[in-house]
Protein backbone atom coordinates (compact mmCIF):
# COMPACT_ATOMS: atom_id res chain seq x y z
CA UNK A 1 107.22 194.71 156.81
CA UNK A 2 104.34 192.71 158.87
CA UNK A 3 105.18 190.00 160.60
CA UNK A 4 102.59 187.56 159.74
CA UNK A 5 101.69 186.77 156.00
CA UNK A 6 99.26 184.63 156.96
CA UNK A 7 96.39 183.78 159.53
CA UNK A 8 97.83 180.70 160.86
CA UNK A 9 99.96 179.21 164.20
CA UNK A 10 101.88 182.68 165.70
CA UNK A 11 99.67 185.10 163.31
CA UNK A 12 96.34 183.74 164.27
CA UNK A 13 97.62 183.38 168.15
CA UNK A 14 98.64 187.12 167.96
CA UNK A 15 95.08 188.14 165.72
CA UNK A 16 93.18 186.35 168.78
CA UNK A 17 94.97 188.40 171.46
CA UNK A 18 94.04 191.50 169.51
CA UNK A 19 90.62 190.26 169.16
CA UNK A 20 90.61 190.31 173.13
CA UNK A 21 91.59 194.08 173.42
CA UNK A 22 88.25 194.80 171.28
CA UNK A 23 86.13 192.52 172.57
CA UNK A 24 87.32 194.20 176.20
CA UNK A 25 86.77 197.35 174.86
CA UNK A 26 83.85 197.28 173.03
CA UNK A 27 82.40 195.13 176.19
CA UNK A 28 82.94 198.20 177.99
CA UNK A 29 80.11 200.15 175.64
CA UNK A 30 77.97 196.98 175.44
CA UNK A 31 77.32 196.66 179.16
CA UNK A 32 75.62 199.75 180.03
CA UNK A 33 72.63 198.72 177.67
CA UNK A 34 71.87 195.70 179.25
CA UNK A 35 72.78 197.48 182.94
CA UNK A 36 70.29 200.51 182.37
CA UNK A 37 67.30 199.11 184.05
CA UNK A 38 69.29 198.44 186.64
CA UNK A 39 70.58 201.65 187.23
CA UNK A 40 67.28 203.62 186.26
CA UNK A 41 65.71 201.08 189.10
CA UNK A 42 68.39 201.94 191.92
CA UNK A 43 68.33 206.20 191.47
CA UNK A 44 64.87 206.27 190.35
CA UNK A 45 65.61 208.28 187.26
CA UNK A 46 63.74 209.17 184.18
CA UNK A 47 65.20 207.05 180.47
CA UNK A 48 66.46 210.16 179.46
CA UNK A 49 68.67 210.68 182.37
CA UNK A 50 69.75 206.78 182.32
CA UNK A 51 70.58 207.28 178.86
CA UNK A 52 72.63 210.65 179.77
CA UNK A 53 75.54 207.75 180.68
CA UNK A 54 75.24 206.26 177.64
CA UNK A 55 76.25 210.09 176.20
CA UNK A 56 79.11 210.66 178.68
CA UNK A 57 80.50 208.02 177.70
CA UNK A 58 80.34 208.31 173.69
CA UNK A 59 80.96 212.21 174.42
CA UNK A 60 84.61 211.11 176.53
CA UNK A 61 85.31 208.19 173.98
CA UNK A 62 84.78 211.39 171.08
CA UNK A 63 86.72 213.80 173.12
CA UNK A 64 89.76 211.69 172.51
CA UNK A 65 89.79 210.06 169.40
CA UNK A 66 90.21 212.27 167.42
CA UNK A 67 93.10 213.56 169.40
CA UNK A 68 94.48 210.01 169.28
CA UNK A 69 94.33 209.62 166.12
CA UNK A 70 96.40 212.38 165.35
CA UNK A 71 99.03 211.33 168.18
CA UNK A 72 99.06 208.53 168.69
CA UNK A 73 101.09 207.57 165.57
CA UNK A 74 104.11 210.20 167.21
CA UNK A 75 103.61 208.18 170.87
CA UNK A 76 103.19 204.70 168.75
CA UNK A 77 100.24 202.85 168.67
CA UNK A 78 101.45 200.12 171.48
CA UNK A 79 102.14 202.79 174.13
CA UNK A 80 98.60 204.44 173.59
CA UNK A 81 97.01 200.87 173.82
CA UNK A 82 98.87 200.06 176.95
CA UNK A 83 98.05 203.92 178.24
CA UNK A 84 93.92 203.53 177.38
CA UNK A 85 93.91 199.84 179.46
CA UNK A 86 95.59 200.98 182.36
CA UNK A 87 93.29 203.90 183.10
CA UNK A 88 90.20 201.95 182.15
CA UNK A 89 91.23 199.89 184.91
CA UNK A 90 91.59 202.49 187.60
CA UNK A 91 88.14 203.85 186.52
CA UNK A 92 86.79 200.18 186.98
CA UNK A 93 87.92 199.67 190.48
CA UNK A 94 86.19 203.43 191.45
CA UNK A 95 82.97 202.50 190.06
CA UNK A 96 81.90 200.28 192.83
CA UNK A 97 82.95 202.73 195.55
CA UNK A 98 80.23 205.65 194.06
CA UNK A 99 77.02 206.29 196.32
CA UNK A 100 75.33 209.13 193.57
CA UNK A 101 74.26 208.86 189.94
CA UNK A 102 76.82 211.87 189.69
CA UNK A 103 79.75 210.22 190.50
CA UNK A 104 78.33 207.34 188.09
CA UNK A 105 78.17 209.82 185.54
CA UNK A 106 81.83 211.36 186.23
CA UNK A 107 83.26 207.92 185.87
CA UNK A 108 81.47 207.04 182.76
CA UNK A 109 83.05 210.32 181.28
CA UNK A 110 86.27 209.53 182.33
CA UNK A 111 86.43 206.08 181.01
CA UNK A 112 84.67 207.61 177.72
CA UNK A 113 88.28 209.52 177.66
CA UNK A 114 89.93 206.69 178.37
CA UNK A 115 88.64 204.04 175.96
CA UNK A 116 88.55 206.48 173.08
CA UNK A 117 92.41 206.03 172.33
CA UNK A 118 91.64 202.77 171.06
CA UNK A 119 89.90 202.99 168.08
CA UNK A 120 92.27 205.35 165.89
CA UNK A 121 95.05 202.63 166.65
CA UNK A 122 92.95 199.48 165.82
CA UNK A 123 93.27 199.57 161.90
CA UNK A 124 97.05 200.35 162.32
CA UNK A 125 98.14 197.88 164.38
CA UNK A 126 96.08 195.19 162.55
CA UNK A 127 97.76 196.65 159.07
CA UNK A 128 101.10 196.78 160.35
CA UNK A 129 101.33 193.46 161.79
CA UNK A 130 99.71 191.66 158.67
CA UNK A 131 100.23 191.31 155.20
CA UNK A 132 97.97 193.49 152.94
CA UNK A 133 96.48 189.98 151.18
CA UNK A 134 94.87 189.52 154.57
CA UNK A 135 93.86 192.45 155.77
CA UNK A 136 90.01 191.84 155.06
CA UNK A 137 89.85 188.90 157.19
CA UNK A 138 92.38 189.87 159.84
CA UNK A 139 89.95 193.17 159.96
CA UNK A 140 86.98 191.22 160.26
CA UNK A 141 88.14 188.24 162.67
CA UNK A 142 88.93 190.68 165.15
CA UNK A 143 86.02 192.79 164.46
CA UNK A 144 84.13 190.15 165.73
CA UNK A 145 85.17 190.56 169.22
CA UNK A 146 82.77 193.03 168.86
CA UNK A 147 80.18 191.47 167.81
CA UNK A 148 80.90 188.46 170.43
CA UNK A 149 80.69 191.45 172.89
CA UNK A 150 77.28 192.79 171.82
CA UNK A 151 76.07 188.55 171.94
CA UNK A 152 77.80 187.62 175.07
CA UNK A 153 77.63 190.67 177.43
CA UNK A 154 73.83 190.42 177.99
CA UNK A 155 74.02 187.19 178.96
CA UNK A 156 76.73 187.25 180.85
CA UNK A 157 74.77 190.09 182.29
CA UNK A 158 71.66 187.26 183.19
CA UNK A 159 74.52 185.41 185.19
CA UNK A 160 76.41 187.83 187.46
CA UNK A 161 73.35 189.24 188.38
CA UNK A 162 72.58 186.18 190.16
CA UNK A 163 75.87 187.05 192.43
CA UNK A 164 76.69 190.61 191.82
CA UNK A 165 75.65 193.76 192.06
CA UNK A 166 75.69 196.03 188.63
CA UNK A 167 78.68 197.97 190.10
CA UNK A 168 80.41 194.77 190.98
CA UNK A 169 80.54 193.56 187.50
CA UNK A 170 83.56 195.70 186.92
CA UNK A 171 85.91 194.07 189.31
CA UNK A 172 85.59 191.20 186.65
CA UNK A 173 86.16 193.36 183.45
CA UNK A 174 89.13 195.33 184.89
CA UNK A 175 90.49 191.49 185.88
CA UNK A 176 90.13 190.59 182.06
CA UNK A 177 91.47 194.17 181.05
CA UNK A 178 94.89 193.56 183.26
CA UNK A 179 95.66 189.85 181.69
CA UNK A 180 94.75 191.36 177.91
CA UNK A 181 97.02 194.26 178.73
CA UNK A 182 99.81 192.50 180.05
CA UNK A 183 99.94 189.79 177.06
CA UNK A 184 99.52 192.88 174.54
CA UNK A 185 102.78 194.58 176.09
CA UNK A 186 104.84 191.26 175.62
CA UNK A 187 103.86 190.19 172.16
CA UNK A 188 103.07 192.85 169.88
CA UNK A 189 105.83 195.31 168.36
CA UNK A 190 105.69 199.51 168.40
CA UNK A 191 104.29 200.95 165.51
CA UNK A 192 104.84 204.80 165.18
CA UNK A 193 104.32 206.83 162.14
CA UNK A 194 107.65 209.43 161.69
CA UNK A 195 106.19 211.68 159.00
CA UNK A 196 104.95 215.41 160.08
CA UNK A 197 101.28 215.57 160.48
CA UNK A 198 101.29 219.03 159.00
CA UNK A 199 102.52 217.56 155.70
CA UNK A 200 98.94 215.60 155.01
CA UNK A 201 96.23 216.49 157.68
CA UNK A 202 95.49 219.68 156.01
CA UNK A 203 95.04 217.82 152.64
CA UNK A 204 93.19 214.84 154.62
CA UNK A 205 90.74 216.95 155.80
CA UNK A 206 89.57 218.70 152.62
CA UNK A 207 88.93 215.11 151.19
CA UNK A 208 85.64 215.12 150.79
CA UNK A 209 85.02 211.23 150.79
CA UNK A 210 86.50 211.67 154.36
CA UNK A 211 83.94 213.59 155.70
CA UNK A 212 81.20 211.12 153.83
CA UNK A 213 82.71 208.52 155.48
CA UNK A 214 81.99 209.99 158.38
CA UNK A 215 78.26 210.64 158.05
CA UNK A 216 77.87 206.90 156.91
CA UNK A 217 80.14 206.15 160.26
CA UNK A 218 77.75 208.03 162.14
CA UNK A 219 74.79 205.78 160.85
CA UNK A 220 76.01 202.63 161.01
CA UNK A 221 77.57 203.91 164.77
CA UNK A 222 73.92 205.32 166.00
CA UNK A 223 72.68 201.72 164.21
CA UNK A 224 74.66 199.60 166.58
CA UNK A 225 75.34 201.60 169.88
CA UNK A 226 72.33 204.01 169.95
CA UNK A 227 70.08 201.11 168.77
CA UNK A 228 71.87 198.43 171.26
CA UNK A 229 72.06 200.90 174.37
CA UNK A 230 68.62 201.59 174.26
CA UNK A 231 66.89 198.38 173.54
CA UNK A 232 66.79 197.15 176.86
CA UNK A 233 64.68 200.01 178.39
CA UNK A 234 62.50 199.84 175.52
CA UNK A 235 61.36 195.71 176.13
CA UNK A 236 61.73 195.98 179.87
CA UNK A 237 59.88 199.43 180.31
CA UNK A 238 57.72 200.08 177.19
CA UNK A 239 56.90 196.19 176.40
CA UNK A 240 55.92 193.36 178.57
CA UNK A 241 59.44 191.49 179.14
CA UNK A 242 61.37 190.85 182.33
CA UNK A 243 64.86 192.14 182.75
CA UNK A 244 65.88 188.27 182.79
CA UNK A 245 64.01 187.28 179.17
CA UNK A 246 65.06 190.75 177.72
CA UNK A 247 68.59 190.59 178.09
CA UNK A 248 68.37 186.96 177.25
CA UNK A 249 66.49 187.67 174.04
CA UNK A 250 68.77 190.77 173.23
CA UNK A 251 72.06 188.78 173.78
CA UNK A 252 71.32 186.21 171.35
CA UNK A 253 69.63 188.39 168.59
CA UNK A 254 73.57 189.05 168.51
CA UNK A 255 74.53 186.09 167.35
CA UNK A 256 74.54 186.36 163.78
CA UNK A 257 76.54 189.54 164.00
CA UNK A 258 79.02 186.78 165.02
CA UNK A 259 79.15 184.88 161.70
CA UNK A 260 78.74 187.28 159.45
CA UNK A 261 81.38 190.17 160.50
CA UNK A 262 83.55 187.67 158.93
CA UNK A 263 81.63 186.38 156.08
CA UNK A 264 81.81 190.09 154.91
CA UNK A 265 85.90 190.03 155.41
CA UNK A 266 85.51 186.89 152.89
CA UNK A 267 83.76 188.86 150.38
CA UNK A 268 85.50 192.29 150.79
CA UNK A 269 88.72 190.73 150.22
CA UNK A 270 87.32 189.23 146.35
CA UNK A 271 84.15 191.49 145.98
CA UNK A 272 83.21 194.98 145.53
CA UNK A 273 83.60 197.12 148.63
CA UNK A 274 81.09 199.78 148.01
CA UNK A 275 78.35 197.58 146.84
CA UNK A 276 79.39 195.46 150.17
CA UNK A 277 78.89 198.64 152.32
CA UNK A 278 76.06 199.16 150.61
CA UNK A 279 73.82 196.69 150.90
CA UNK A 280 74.45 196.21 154.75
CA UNK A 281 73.73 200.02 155.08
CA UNK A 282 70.65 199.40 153.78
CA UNK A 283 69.62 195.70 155.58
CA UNK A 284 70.71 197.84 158.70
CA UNK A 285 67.84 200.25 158.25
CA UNK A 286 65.25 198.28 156.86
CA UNK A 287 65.53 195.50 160.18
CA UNK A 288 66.26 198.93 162.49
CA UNK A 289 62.41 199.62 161.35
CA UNK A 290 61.04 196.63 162.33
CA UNK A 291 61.79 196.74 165.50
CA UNK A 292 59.47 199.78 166.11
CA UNK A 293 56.34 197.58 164.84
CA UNK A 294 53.39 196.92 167.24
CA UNK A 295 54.05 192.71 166.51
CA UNK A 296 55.96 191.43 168.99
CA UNK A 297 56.69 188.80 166.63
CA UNK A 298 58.12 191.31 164.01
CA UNK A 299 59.65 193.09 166.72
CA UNK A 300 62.08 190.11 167.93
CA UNK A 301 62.91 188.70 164.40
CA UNK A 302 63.96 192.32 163.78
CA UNK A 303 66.10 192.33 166.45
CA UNK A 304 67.64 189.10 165.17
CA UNK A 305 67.94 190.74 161.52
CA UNK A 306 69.30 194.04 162.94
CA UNK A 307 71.80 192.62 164.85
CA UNK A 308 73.38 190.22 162.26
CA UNK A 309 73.17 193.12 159.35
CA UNK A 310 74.93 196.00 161.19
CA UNK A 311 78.29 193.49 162.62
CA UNK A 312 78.55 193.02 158.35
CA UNK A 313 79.12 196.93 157.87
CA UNK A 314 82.04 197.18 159.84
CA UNK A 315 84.15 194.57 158.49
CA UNK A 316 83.25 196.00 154.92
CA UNK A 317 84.11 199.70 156.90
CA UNK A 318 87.66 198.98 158.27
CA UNK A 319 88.76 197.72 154.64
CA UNK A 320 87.30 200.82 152.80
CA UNK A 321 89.27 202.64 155.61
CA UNK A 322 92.52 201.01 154.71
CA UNK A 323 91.91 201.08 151.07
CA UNK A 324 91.23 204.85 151.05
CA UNK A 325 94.25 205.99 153.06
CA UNK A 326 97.59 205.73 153.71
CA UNK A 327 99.21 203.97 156.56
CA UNK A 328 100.19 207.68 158.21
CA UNK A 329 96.29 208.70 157.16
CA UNK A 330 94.47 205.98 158.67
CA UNK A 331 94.29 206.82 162.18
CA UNK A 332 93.59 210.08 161.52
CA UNK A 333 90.48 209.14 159.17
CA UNK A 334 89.38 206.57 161.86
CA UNK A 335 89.70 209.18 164.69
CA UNK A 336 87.71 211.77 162.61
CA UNK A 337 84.98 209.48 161.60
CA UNK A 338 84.88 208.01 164.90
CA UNK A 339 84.67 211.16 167.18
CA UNK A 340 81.73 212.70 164.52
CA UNK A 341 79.92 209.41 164.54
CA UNK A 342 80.92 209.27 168.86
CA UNK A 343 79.17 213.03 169.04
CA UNK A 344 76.02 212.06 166.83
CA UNK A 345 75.48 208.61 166.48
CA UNK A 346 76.10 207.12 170.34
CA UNK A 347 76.03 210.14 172.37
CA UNK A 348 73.37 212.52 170.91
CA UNK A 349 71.32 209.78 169.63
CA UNK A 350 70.92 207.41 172.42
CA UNK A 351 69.67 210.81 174.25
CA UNK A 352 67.13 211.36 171.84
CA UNK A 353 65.94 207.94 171.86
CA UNK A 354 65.51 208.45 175.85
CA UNK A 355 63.68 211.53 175.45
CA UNK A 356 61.57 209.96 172.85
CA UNK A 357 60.95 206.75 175.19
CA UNK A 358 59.45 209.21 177.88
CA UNK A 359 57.34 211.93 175.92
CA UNK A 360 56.80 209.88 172.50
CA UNK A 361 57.58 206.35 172.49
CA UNK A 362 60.98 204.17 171.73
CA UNK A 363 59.04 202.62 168.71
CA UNK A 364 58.45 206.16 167.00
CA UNK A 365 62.40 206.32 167.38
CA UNK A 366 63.29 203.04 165.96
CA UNK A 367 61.39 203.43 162.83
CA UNK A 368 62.25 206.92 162.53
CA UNK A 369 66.36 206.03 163.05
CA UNK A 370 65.73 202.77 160.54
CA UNK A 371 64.70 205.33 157.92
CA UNK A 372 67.53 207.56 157.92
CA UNK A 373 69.84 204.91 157.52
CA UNK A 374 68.20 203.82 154.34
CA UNK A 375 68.72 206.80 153.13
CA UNK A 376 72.13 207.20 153.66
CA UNK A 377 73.32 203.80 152.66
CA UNK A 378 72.93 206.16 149.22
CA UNK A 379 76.12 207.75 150.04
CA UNK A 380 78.77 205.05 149.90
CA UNK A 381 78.27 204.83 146.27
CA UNK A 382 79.60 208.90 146.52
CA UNK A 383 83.19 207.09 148.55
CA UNK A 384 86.42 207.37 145.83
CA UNK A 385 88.76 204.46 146.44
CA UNK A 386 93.03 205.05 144.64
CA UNK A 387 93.37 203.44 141.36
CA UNK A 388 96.45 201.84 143.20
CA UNK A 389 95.82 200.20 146.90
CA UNK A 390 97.99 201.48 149.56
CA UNK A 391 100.13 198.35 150.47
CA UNK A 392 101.53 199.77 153.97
């Protein structure tokens, strides 16, 4: 049974801890954006091999979940948490000691590995320690640590770069990572699935509303971490902002993302869920194409409007997930969808964003991107929830 039927005193104290763990690991992803110039500045390297990092890591983080999401139900879902944070944090204490862009690179593929248990487990623990009445906003308050992440790391960027050196700035996160860890082990309970994974993952893979799921994962994935990883080269080194006003501007064009994560847990929870996923899908694409305008003026509302749209998929994404499947199922169907959407959508994607940024231009990519996500906002319409909602 889950312990908490309701957001309130030891359940919202115990949804705020989880909260923490994404907004640590999803601060992870969000960093490198805003540290790119940086980096490209100190090896003197071309945007596509700054953004190479940006694929190591979504190529390490894909290498695993999948993995993890088959296993990490047999291990249990704590243990794989506790297993992802503690080698994150040996990988953050290395980074400062490199001298080359290829031990950067090395490191960045090793935390990929590391960082990619987490997903598969998310949607489990959450489920498991809450009562199915509340699992749209549980899902969606602490999916907003993700969107905090995407707001606050650029300008927490602006700050330690006043004292720090990029390298340096993980001493802090593998601090935070340590205390998050430590408070996880003590208050949350194991959760292992017992069942044989032979006796569904055959059957879960033929599904073909899993592998749709997957494609529109892939979208709405390339639509926040291809599209966030990238922006920062593309109004520092392709239009006329500082590093200082960039990340300044970026960081709070990801504010809205903040409110309305959970606005969308709201609605999911009394609304439609397709139409939901919809419309965000779409919102997603149409602001993605602004941002490839020649207005700078257009170009910075977009950024505003892209960043508030695309935090409102996943909250509507997490509940489809755990309306679709089964308790033993869902960290299977979040580690598929995540490690296709990890190959295509933030590791291939970024690249071809970089590559675009030095032979084409970054604005040919964002409208072309913005696009294809219209079109395949089409597809959730094509996702088949059970006449009967999995309870567990």
């Amino acid at each position: 049974m889950p312990c908490y039927a309701t957001i309130r005193g030891k359940g919202l104290a115990f949804l705020l801890l989880l909260w923490s763990l994404w907004f640590l690991i999803m601060a992870v992803r969000t960093i490198l954006g805003p540290i790119l110039p940086f980096i490209e500045d100190e090896f003197v390297i071309t945007h596509a091999k700054s953004t190479s990092l940006v694929a190591l890591l979504a190529l390490g983080q894909a290498a695993t979940l999948f993995f993890s999401g088959l296993f990490a139900g047999k291990l249990g879902y704590k243990r794989s948490i506790l297993l992802c944070f503690a080698v994150s944090v040996v990988v953050f204490l290395l980074i400062p000691l490199t001298r080359t862009f290829s031990q950067v690179a090395v490191l960045f593929f090793v935390l990929g590995l590391a960082t990619g248990v987490y997903f598969p487990c998310l949607v489990p623990v959450v489920t498991a320690h809450f009562s199915p009445s509340v699992w749209g906003r549980a899902l969606a308050i602490q999916d907003t640590g993700a969107s905090l992440a995407a707001f606050g790391v650029p300008l927490l960027t602006v700050l330690l770069a006043r004292f720090l050196s990029w390298e340096q700035f993980y001493y802090v996160i593998a601090a935070a990572y340590t205390v998050s860890g430590t408070l996880f082990l003590l208050f949350s309970k194991e959760v292992r699935v017992e069942k044989a994974l032979k006796s569904y993952l055959g059957g879960l893979l033929k599904r073909k509303d899993l592998w749709i799921l997957a494609i529109i994962w892939t979208s709405a994935t390339g639509a926040f971490m291809a599209v966030y990883q990238v922006t920062p080269l593309y109004l520092t080194k392709e239009l006329p902002f500082t590093k200082t006003y960039a990340n300044t501007l970026f960081g709070f064009s990801r504010l809205g993302g903040v409110a309305f994560g959970p606005i969308m847990g709201v609605i999911v929870d009394r609304f439609d869920v397709k139409r939901s996923m919809f419309l965000v899908l779409l919102a997603t694409g149409a602001s993605t194409m602004l941002l490839g305008q020649p207005n700078l003026t257009v170009v910075q509302v977009g950024l505003f409007l892209q960043g508030a749209a695309i935090m409102g998929f996943f909250a509507t994404g997490l509940m489809a997930m755990s309306r679709m499947f089964k308790m033993e199922e869902r960290s299977v169907a979040a580690g598929f969808s995540s490690t296709v959407s990890g190959v295509f959508g933030a590791s291939l994607l970024p690249y071809l964003f970089g590559l675009s940024g030095d032979y084409i231009s970054f604005k040919f990519a964002m409208v072309v991107f913005g696009a294809l996500v219209v079109l395949s906002s089409g597809l959730v319409f094509a996702l088949r929830f059970p006449a009967r909602e999995y309870p567990s």
